[in-house]
Protein backbone atom coordinates (compact mmCIF):
# COMPACT_ATOMS: atom_id res chain seq x y z
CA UNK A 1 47.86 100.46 -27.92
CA UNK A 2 47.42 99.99 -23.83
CA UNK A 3 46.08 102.98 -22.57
CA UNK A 4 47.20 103.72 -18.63
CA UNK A 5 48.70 105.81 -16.40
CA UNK A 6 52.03 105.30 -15.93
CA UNK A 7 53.84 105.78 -12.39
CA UNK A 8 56.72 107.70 -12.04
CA UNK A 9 60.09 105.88 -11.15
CA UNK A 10 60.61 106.88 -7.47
CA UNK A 11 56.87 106.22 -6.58
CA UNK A 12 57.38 102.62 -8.65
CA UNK A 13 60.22 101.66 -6.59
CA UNK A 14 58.72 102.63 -3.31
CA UNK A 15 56.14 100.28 -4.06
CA UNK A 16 58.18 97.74 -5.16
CA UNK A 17 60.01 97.74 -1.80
CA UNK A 18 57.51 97.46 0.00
CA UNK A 19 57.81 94.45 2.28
CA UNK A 20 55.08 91.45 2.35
CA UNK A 21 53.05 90.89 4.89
CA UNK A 22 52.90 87.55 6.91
CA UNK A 23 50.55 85.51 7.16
CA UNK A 24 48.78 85.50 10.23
CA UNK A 25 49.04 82.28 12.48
CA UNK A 26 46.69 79.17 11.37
CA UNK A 27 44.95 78.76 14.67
CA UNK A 28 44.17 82.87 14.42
CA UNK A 29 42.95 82.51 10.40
CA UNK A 30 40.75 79.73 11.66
CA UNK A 31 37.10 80.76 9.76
CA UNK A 32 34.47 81.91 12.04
CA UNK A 33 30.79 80.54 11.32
CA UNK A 34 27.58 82.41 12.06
CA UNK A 35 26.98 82.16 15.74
CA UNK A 36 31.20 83.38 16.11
CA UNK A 37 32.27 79.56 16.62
CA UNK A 38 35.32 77.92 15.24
CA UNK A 39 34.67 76.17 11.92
CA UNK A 40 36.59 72.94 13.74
CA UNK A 41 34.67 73.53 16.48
CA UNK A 42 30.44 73.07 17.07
CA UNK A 43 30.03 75.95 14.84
CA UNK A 44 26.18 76.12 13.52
CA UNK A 45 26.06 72.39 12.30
CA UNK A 46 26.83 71.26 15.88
CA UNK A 47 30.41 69.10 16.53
CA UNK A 48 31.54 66.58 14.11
CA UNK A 49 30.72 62.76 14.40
CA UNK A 50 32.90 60.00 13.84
CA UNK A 51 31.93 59.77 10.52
CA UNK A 52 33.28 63.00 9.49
CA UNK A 53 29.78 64.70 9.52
CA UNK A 54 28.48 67.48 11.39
CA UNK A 55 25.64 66.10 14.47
CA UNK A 56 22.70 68.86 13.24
CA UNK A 57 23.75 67.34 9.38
CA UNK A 58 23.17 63.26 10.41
CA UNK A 59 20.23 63.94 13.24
CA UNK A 60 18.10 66.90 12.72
CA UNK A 61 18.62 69.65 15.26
CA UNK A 62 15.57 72.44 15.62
CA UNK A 63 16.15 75.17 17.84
CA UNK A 64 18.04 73.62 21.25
CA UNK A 65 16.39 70.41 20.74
CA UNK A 66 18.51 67.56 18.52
CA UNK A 67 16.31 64.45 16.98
CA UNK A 68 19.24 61.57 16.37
CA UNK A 69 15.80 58.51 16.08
CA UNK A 70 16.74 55.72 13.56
CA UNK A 71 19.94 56.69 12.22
CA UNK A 72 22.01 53.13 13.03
CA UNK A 73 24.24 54.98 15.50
CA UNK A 74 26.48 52.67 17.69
CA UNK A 75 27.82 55.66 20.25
CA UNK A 76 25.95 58.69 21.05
CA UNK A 77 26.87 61.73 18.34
CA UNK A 78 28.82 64.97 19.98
CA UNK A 79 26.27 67.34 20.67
CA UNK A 80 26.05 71.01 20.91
CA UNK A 81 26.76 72.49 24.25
CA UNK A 82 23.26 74.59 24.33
CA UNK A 83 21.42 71.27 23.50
CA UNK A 84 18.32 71.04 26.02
CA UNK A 85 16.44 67.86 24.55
CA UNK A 86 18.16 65.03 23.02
CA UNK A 87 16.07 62.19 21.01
CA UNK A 88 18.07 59.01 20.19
CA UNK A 89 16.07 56.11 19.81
CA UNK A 90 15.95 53.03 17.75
CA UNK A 91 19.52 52.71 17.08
CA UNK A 92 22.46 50.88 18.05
CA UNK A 93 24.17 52.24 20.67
CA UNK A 94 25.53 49.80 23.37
CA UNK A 95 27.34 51.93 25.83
CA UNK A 96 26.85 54.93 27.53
CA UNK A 97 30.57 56.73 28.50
CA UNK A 98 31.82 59.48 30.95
CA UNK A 99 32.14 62.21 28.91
CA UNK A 100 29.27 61.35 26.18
CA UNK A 101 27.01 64.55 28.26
CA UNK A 102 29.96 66.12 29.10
CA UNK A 103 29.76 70.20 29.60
CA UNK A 104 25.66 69.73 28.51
CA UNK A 105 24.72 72.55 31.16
CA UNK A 106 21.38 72.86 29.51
CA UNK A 107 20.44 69.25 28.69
CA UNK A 108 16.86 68.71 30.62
CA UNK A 109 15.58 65.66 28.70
CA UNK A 110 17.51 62.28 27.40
CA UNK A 111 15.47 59.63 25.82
CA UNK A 112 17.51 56.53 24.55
CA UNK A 113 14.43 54.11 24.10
CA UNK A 114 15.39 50.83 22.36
CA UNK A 115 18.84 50.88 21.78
CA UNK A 116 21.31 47.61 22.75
CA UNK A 117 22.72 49.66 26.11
CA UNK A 118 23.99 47.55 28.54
CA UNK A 119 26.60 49.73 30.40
CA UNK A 120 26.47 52.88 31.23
CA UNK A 121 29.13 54.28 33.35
CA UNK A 122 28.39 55.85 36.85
CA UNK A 123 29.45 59.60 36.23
CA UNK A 124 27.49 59.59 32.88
CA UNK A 125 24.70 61.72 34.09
CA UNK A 126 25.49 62.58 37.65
CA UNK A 127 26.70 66.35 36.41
CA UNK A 128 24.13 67.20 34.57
CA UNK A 129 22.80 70.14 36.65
CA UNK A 130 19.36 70.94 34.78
CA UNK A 131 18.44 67.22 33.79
CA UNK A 132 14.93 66.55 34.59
CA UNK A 133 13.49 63.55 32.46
CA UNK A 134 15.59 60.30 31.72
CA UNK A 135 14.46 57.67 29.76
CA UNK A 136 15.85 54.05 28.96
CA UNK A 137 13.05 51.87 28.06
CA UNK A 138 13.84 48.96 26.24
CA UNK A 139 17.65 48.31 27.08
CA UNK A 140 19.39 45.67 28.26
CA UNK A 141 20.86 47.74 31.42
CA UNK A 142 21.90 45.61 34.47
CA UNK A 143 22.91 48.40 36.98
CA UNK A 144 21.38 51.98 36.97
CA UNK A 145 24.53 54.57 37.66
CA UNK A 146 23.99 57.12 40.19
CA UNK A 147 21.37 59.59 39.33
CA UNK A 148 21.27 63.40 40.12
CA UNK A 149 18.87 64.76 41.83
CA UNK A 150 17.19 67.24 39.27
CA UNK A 151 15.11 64.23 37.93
CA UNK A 152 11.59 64.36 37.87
CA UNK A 153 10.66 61.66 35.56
CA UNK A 154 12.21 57.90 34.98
CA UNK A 155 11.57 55.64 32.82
CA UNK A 156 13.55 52.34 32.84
CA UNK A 157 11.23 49.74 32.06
CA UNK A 158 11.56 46.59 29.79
CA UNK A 159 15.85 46.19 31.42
CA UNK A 160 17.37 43.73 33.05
CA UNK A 161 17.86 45.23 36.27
CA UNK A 162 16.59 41.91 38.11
CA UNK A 163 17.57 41.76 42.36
CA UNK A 164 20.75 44.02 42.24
CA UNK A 165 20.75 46.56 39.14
CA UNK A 166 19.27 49.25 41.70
CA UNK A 167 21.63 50.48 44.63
CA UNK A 168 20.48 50.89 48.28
CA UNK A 169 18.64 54.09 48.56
CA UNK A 170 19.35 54.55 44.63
CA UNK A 171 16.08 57.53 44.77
CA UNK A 172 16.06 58.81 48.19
CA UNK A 173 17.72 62.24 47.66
CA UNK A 174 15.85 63.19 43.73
CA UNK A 175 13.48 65.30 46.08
CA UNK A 176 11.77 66.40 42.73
CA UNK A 177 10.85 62.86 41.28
CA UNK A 178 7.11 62.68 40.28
CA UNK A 179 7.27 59.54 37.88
CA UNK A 180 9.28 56.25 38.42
CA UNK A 181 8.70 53.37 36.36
CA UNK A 182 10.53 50.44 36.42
CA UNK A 183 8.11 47.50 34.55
CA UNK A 184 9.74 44.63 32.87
CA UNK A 185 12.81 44.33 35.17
CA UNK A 186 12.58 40.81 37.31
CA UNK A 187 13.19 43.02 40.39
CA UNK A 188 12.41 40.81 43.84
CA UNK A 189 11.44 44.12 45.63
CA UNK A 190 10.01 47.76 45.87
CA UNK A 191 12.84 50.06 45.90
CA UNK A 192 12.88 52.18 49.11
CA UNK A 193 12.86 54.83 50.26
CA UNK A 194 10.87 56.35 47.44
CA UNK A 195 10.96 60.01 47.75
CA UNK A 196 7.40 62.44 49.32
CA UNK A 197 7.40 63.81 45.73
CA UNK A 198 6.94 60.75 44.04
CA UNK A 199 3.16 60.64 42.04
CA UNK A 200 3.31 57.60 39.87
CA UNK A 201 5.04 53.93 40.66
CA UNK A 202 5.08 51.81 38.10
CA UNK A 203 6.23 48.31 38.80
CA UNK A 204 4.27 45.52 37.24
CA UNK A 205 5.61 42.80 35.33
CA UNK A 206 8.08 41.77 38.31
CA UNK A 207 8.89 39.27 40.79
CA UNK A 208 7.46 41.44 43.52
CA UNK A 209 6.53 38.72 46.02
CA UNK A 210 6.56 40.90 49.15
CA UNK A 211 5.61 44.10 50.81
CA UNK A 212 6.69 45.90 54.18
CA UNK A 213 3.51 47.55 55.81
CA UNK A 214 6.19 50.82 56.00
CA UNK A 215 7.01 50.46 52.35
CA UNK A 216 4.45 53.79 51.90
CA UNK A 217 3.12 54.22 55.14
CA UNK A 218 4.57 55.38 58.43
CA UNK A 219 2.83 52.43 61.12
CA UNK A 220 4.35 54.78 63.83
CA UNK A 221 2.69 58.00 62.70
CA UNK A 222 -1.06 56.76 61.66
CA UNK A 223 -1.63 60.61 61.17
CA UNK A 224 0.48 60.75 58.04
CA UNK A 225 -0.99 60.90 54.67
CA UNK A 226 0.67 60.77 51.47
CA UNK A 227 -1.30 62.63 49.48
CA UNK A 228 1.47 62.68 46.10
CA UNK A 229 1.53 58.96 45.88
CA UNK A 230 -1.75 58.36 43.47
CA UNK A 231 -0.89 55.71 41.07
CA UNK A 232 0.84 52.62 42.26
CA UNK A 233 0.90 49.63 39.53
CA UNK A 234 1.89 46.30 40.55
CA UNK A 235 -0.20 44.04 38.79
CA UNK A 236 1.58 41.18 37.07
CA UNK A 237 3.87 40.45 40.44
CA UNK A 238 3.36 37.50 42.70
CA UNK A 239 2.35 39.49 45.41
CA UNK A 240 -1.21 38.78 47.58
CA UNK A 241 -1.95 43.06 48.47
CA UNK A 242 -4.60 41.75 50.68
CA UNK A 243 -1.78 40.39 53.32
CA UNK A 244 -0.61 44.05 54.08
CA UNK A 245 -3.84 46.23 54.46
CA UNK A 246 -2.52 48.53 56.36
CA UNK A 247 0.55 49.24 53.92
CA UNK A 248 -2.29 51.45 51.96
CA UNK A 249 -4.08 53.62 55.07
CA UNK A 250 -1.43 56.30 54.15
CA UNK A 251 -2.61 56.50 50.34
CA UNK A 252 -5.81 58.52 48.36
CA UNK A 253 -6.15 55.17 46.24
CA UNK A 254 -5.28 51.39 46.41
CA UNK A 255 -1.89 49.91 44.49
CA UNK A 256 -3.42 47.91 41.47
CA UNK A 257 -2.82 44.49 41.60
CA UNK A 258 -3.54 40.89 43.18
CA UNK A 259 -5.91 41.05 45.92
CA UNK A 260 -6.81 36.97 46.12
């Protein structure tokens, strides 16, 4: 024997014609994850990859900062948009596209070091408004793309810039640029101007045969010092320094290299 509590008629029927409820719209079901983001969206995991998987489940993503090192990637991942440092290196990746840092308001360090890049296009980093540290060691890069002028720190060393990879006047405007090394490249000169911010100028292993005796100096202004400029390397160029003493008067310390 079932044992309940049975309904009278009229209150049966009135629930019975009761009309269903639709379903609410997909887009407006869509799931919401824990920091309120769309499920199909970057969501906690970060954006999906080509491959299907979330970036922060492939790389490793700890607080703001996303670690992609040694994963075999050929493209760089979709990141989150609150990403600040991004780590990428030892992988694959051969091309650097418009939109790859696109919307990254808070991206202040990228650090591709020995990947296969050999393009990268020219708007790439240029609106990056917080970017302070960029680093491409070990590419194959033939022309730098315009730079913005948040940097303080770049590293391109061990490309393939050679005489025409760096534009006219490619670092005259970063105002905030303390470190600028560009070792390993073939270049056939010192890329000028070089900004009064600039502390460190790395350029051996070149084909720096050359120097103007204003590359650092003012020779119309023998009052100016350039205190900043404290570490110039250009050992490993075919360059005599000794043939431009007064290229240095401006300086606290001697470029290292040749002097015979």
């Amino acid at each position: 024997t079932e044992i309940g509590t049975a309904l009278p008629a009229i209150i049966q029927e009135s629930f019975s014609s009761v009309p269903l409820t639709e379903e609410p719209d997909e887009e407006a079901s869509t799931p919401k994850l824990i920091d309120g983001a769309s499920a199909q969206g970057s969501g906690v995991l970060g954006p999906h990859t080509q491959d299907g998987l979330p970036t922060c489940l492939l790389c490793t993503c700890l607080g703001t900062t996303v670690y992609c090192d040694d994963h075999e990637l050929d493209a760089i991942p979709p990141l989150p948009k609150k990403t600040t440092y991004f780590y990428s290196r030892y992988n694959r990746i051969r091309k650097i596209n418009r939109n790859d840092f696109a919307n990254l308001n808070n991206l202040k360090r990228i650090d591709l070091t020995a990947n296969f890049i050999s393009e990268i296009h020219e708007d790439a980093f240029r609106r990056l408004p917080q970017l302070e540290e960029l680093v491409l060691r070990d590419n194959r890069i033939r022309q730098l793309p315009e730079l913005p002028p948040t940097l303080t720190f770049i590293d391109v060393s061990k490309n393939r810039l050679g005489r025409k990879g760096i534009r006219n006047e490619a670092f005259k405007d970063l105002h905030e640029l303390q470190h600028l090394y560009i070792t390993d490249n073939n270049l056939d000169h010192i890329p000028l101007p070089l900004p009064e911010s600039l502390q460190a100028l790395h350029l051996q292993n070149n084909n720096i045969q050359e120097m103007h005796e204003d590359t650092f100096c003012k020779m119309k202004d023998f009052t100016y010092v350039r205190r900043a400029l404290e570490d110039i390397r250009l050992d490993g160029n075919p360059i005599n320094l000794s043939k431009t003493p007064y290229a240095y008067m401006c300086l606290p310390r001697l470029p290292v290299g040749n002097l015979i």
